[in-house]
Protein backbone atom coordinates (compact mmCIF):
# COMPACT_ATOMS: atom_id res chain seq x y z
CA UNK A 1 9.73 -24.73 -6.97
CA UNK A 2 11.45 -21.44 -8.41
CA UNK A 3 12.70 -19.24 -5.80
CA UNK A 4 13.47 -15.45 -5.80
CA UNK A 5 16.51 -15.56 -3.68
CA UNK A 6 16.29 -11.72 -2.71
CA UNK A 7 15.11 -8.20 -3.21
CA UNK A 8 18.62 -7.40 -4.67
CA UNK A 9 19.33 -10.09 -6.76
CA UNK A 10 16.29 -12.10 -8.20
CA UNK A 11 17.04 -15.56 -9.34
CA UNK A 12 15.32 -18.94 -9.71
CA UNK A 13 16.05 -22.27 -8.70
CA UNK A 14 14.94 -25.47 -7.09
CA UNK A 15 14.78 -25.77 -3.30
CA UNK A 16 17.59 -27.90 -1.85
CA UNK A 17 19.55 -26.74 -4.93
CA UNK A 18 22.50 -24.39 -4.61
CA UNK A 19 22.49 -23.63 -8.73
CA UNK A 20 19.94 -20.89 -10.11
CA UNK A 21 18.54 -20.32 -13.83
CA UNK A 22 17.31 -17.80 -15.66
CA UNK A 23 13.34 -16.94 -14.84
CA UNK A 24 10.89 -17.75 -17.40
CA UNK A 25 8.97 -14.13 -16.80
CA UNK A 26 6.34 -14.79 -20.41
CA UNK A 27 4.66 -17.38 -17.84
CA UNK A 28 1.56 -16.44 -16.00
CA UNK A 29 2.19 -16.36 -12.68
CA UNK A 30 -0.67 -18.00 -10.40
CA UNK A 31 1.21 -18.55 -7.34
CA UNK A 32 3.85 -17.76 -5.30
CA UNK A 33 5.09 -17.78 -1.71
CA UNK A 34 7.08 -15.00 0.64
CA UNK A 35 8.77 -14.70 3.73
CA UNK A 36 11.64 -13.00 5.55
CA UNK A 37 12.81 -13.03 9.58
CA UNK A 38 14.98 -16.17 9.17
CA UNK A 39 18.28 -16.91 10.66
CA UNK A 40 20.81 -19.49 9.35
CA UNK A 41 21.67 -20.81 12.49
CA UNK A 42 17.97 -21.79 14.09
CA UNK A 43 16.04 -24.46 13.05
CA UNK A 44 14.08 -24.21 9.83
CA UNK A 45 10.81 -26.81 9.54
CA UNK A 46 8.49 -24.00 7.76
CA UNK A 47 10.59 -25.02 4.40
CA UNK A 48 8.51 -27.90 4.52
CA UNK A 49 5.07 -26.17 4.88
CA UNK A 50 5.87 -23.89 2.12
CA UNK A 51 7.26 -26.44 -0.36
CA UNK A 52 3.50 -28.29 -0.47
CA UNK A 53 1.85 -25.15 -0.81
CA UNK A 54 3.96 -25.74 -4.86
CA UNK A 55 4.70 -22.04 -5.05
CA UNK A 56 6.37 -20.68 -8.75
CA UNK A 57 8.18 -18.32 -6.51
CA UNK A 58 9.39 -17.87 -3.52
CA UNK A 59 9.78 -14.05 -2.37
CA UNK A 60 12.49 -13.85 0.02
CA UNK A 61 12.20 -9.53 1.02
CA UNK A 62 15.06 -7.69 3.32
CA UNK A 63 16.84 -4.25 3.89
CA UNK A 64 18.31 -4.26 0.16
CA UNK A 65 20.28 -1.39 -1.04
CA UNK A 66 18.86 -1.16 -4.57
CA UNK A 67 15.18 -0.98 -5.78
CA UNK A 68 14.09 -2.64 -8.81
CA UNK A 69 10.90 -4.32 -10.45
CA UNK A 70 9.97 -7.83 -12.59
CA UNK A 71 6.77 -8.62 -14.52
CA UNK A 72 5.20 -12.31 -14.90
CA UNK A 73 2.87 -13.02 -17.90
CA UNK A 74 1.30 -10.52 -19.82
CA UNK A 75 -1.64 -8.59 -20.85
CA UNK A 76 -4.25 -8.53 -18.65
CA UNK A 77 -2.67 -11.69 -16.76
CA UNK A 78 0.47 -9.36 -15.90
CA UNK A 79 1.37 -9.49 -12.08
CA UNK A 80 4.37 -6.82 -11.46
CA UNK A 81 6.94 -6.65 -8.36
CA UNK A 82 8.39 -3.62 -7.58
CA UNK A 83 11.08 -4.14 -4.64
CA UNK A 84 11.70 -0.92 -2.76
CA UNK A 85 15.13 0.19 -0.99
CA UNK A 86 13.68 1.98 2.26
CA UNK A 87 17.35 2.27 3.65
CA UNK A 88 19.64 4.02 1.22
CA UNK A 89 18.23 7.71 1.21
CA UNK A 90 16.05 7.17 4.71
CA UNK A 91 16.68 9.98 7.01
CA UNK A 92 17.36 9.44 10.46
CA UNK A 93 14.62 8.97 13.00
CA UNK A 94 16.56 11.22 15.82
CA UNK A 95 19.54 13.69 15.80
CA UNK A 96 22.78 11.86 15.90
CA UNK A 97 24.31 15.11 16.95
CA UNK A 98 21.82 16.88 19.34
CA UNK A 99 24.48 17.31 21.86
CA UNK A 100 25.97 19.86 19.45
CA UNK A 101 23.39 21.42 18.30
CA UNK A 102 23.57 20.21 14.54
CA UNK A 103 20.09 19.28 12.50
CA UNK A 104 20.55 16.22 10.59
CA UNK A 105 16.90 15.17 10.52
CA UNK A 106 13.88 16.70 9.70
CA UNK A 107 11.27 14.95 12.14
CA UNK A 108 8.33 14.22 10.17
CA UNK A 109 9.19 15.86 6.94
CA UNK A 110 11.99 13.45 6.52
CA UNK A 111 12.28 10.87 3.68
CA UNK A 112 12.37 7.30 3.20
CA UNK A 113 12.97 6.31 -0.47
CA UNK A 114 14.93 9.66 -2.14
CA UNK A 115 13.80 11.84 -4.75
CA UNK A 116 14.93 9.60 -7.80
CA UNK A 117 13.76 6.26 -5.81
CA UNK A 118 10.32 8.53 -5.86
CA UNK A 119 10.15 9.59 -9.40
CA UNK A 120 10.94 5.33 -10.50
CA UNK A 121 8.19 4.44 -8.25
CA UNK A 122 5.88 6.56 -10.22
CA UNK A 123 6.66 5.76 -13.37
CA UNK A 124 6.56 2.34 -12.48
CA UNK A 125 2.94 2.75 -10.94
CA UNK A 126 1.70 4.77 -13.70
CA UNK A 127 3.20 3.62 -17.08
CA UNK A 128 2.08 0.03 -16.24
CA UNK A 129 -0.65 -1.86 -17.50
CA UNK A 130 -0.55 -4.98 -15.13
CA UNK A 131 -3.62 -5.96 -13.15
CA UNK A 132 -1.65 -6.76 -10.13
CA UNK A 133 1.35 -4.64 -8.35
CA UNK A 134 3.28 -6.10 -5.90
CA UNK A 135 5.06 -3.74 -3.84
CA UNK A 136 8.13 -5.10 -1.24
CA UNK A 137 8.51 -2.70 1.31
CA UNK A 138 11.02 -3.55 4.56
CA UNK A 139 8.83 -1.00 6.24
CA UNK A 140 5.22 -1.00 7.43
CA UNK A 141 3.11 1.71 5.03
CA UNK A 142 0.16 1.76 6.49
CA UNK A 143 -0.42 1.70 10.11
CA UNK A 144 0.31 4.55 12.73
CA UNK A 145 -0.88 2.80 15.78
CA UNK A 146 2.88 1.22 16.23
CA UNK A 147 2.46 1.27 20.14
CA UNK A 148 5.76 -0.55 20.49
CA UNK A 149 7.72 1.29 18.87
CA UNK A 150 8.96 -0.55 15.65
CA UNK A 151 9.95 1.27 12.30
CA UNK A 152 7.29 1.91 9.64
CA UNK A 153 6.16 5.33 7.41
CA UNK A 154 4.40 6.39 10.14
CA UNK A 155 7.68 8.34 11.50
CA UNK A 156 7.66 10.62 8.45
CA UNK A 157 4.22 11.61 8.20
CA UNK A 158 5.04 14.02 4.77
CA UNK A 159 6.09 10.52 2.86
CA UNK A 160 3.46 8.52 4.71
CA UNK A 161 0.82 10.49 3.12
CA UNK A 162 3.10 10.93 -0.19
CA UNK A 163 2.98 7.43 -0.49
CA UNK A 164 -0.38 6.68 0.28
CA UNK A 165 -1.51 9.31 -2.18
CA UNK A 166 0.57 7.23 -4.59
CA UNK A 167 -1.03 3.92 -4.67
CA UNK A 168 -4.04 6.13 -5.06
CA UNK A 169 -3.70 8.43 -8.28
CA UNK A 170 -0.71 6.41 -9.84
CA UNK A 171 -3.44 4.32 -12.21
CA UNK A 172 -2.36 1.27 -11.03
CA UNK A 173 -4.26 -1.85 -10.29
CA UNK A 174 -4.79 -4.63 -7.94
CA UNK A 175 -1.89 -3.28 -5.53
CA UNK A 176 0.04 -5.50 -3.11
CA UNK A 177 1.98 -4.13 -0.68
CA UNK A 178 4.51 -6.55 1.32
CA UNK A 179 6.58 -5.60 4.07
CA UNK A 180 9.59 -6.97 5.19
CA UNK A 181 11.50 -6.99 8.90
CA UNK A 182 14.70 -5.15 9.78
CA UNK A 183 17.64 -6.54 9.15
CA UNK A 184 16.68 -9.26 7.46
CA UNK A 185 14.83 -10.98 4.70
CA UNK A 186 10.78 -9.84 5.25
CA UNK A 187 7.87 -11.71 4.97
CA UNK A 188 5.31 -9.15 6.22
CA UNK A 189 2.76 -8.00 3.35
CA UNK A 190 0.53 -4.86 2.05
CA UNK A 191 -2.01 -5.31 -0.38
CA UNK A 192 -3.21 -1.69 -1.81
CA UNK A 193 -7.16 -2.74 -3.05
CA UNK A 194 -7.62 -0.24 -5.78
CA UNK A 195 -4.29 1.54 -6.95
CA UNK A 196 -4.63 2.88 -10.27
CA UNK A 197 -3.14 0.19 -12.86
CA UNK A 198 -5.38 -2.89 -11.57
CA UNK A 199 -4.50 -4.40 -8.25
CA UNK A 200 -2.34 -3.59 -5.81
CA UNK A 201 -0.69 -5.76 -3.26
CA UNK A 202 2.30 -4.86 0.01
CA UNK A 203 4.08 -6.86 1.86
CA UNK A 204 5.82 -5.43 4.90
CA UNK A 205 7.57 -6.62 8.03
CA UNK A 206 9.51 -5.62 11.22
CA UNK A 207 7.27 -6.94 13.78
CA UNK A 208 7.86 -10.85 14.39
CA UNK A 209 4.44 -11.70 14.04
CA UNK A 210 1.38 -11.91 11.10
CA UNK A 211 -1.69 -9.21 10.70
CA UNK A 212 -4.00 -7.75 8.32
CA UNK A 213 -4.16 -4.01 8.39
CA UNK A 214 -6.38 -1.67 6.16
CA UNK A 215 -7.35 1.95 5.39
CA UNK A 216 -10.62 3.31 3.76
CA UNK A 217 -9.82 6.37 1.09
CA UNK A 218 -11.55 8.12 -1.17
CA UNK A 219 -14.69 10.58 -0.84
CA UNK A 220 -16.45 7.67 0.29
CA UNK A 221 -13.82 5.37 1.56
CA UNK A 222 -15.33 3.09 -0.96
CA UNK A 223 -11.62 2.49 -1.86
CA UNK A 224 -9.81 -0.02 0.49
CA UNK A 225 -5.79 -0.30 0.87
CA UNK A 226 -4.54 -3.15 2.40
CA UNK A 227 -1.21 -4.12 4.37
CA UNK A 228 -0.43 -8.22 4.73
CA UNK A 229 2.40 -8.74 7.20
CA UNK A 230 4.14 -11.89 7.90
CA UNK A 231 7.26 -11.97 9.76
CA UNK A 232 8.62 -15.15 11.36
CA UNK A 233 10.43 -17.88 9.40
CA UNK A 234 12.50 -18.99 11.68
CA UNK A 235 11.42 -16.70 14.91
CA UNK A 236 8.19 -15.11 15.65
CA UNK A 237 6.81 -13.11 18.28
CA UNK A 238 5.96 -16.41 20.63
CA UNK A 239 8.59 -18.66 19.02
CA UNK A 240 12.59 -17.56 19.87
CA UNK A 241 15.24 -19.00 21.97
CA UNK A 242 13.98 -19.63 25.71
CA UNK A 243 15.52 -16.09 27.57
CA UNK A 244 14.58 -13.96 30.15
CA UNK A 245 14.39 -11.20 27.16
CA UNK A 246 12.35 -14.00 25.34
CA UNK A 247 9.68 -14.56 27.61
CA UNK A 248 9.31 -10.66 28.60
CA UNK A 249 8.49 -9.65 24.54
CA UNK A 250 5.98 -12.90 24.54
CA UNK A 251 4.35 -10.93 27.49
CA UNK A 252 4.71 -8.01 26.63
CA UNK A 253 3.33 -9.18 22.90
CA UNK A 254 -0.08 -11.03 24.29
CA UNK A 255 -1.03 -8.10 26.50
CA UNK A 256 -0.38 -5.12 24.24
CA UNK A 257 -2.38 -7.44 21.90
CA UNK A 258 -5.51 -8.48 23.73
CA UNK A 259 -5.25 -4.09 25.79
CA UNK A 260 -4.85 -2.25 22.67
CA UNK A 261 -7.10 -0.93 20.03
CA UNK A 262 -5.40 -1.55 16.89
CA UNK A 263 -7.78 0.56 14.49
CA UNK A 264 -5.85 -0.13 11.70
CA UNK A 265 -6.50 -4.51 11.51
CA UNK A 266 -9.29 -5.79 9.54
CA UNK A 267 -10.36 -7.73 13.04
CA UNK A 268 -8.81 -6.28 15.79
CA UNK A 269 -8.16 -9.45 17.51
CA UNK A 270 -6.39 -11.00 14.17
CA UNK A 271 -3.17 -11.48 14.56
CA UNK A 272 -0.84 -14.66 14.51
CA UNK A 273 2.99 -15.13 16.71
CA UNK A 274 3.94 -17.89 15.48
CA UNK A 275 6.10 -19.29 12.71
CA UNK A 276 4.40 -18.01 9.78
CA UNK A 277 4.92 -17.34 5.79
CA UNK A 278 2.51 -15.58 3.00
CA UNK A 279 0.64 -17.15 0.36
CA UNK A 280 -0.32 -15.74 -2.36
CA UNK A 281 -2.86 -17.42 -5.08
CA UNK A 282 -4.01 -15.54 -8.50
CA UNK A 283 -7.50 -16.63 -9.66
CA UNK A 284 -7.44 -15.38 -14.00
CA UNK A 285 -10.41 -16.91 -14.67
CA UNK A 286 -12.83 -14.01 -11.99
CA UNK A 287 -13.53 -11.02 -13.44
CA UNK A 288 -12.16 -9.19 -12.23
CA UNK A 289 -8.95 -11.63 -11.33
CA UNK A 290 -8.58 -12.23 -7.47
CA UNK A 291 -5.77 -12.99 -5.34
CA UNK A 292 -6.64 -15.10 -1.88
CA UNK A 293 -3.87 -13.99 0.51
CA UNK A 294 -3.33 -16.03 3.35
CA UNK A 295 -0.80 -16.23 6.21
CA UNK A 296 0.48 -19.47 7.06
CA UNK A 297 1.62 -21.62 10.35
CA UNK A 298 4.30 -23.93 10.21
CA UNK A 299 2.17 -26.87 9.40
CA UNK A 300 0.58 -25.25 6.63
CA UNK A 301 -2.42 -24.33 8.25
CA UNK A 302 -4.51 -20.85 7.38
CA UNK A 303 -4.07 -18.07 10.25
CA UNK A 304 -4.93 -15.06 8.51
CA UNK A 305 -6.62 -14.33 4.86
CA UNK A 306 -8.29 -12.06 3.27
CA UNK A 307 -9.12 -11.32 -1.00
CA UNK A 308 -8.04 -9.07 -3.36
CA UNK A 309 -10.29 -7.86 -6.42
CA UNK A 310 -8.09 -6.33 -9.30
CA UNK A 311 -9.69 -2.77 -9.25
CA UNK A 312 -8.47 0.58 -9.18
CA UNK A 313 -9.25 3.97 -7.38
CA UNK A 314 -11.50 5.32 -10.02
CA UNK A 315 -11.73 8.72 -8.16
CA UNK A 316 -10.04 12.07 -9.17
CA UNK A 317 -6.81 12.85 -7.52
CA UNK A 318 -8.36 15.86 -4.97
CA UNK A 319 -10.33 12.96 -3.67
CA UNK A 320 -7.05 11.30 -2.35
CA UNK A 321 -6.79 9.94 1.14
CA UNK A 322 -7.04 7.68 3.37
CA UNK A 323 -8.20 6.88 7.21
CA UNK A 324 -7.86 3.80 9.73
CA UNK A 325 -11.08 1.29 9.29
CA UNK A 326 -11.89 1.54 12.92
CA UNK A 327 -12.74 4.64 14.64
CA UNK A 328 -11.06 5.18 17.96
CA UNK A 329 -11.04 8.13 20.45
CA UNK A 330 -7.69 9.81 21.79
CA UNK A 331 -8.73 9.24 25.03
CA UNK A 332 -9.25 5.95 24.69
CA UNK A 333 -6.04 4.97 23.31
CA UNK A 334 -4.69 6.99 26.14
CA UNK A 335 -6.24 4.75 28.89
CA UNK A 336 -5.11 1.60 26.75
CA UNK A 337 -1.70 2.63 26.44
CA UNK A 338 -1.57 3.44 30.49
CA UNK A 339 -2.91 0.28 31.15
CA UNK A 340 -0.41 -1.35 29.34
CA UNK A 341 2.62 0.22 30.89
CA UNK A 342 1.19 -0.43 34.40
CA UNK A 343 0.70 -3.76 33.48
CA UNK A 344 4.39 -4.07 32.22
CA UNK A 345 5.69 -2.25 35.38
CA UNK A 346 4.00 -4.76 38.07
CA UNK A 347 5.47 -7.68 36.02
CA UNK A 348 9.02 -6.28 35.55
CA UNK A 349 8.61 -5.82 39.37
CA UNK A 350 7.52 -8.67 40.04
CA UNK A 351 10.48 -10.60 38.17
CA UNK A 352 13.10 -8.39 39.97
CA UNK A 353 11.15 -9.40 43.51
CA UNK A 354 11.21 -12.92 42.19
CA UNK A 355 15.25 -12.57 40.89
CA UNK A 356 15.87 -11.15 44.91
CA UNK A 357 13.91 -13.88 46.27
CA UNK A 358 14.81 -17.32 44.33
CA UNK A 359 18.62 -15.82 43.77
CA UNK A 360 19.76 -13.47 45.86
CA UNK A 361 18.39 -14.54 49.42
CA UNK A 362 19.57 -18.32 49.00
CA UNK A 363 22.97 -17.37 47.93
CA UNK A 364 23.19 -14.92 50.88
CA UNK A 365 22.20 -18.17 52.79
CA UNK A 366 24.43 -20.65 51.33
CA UNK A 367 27.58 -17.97 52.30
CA UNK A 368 26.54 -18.02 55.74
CA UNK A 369 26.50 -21.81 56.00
CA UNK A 370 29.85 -22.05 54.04
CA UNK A 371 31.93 -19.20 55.79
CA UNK A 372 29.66 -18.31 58.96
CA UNK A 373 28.39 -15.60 60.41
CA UNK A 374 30.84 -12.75 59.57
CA UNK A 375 32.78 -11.34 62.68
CA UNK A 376 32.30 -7.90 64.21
CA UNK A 377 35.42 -6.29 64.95
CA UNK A 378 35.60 -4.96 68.15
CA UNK A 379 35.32 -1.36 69.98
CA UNK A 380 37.99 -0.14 71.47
């Protein structure tokens, strides 16, 4: 299996192999594999999973420092990767100086990729003639409905919308988008259905656990943009180190999940947190070419999937934008949300009652039996 070792340094080798080669980037590329949220010292068992799937590639996406893209094949059997730095030029999300009154963000007008990172992209998008693009991302594009709080576009709603526009009027095709999760290699993905050179796929992460989300643009949100994530390697969501801190996210992860409204997923209930990696498979011989998308458990098993058709936007630029799949109502979200945190206050509670309880009072108890009852000094 060749292996792309990272967003900032792409190489090839065989798993289990510590040498690398040179990529062979004429060959038509029909498969490949990606994944990020691992860490060295936990167990790793997915490896095995992943090696039967017999990927050409494995895409191994982080927090890189440098943004940079690779094409496989050729012609109209081109697939091209475009690995994004969203650290580098980001702004900040809050002052780190509000205490003395000095502006060093600009709230939603702030930035994520940098004005030459920007201008790359769009050559990239527009100059090229591949009918797939596969954009790594270690943000989420696409979703705004981040009730927990985690990083993604969203935060900057001038690039959000910059970016989305993008995909749209950049005449690229078949676009992929794949996000990645903080601080380490990402598995989580975007796929862009109908970017103007064929088709476009993202892959995005950040959120220790698998979903499908997807907006509707165009005058008649004929036009469908995609995000694939899939985070969790080597810890997920619902698989971590047995903590207290552990076993309050899992919680806190199933209810937000079965409560809120998620307008953004394909199936609102979709969602996987477990182990996971992404799949990707490129049919040539459709027209036009497909790519089946899945997300992966640890055995190998399908959690998530969904196709991508190498098409484009085909609508003028002033036609541009894009809106959640799934209607929802402010209010709505509002009793949701509510209902969550009430939820997440009883059981916090609860614990601390439970901490005083199974703890505290038999300690107090033991003392007592050790040492006695303590001894009132006497009045005078």
């Amino acid at each position: 299996m060749k292996v792309v070792l990272s967003t900032t340094a792409l190489a090839v080798g065989c798993v289990g192999s510590a040498q690398s080669k040179a990529m062979d980037t004429s060959k038509t590329l029909r498969r490949f594999a990606f994944g990020s949220n691992i860490h060295q010292d936990l167990p790793q068992p997915i490896w095995r999973a992943i090696e039967k799937t017999n990927p050409e590639l494995f895409l191994s996406l982080g927090n890189n420092g440098i943004y940079t893209s690779y094409t496989f094949g050729s012609g109209d059997q081109a697939v091209k990767l475009l690995l994004l730095d969203n650290r580098y030029h980001k702004d900040p999300y809050v002052s780190k100086h509000a205490k003395k009154n000095v502006t060093d963000f600009n709230g939603q007008n702030g930035d994520i990729l940098g004005d030459a990172q920007w201008t790359w992209l769009a050559a990239q998008l527009h100059e090229s003639t591949a009918a797939f693009h596969v954009i790594g991302s270690a943000l989420q594009v696409l979703p705004n409905d981040r009730w927990f709080g985690t990083e993604s576009y969203s935060a900057f709603s001038v690039a959000h919308r910059r970016f989305v526009d993008l995909l749209q009027v950049s005449n690229a095709s078949g676009v992929v988008l794949l996000r990645s999760r903080f601080g380490t290699p990402f598995v989580n993905t975007w796929f862009c259905v109908g970017c103007d050179p064929n088709y476009v796929f993202m892959y995005s992460g950040n959120v220790e656990f698998a979903e499908i989300n997807q907006v509707q643009c165009g005058a008649t949100n004929a036009f469908k943009l995609t995000e694939v994530t899939s985070s969790g390697l080597t810890h997920s969501a619902l698989e971590w180190t047995i903590s207290p801190f552990h076993l309050a996210s899992a919680f806190w992860y199933t209810v937000s999940n079965a409560l809120l409204p998620w307008h953004y997923r394909l199936n609102r209930r979709a969602h996987f947190g477990g182990l996971n990696f992404g799949d990707v498979q490129f049919d040539w011989t459709t027209s036009p070419p497909t790519a089946v998308v899945s997300v992966k458990d640890v055995r190998g098993r399908v959690k998530l999937q969904t196709v991508f058709p190498s098409t484009k936007f085909g609508e003028p630029a002033e036609n541009a934008g894009c809106e959640p799949i799934h209607a929802v109502s402010p209010g709505s979200v509002m009793v949701r949300v509510m209902a969550l945190f009430a939820i997440m206050t009883v059981f916090f509670a609860s614990v601390l009652v439970n901490v005083v309880v199974v703890v505290v009072v038999p300690l107090q108890i033991l003392r007592r039996l050790v040492f006695g009852q303590p001894v009132k000094p006497k009045a005078d």
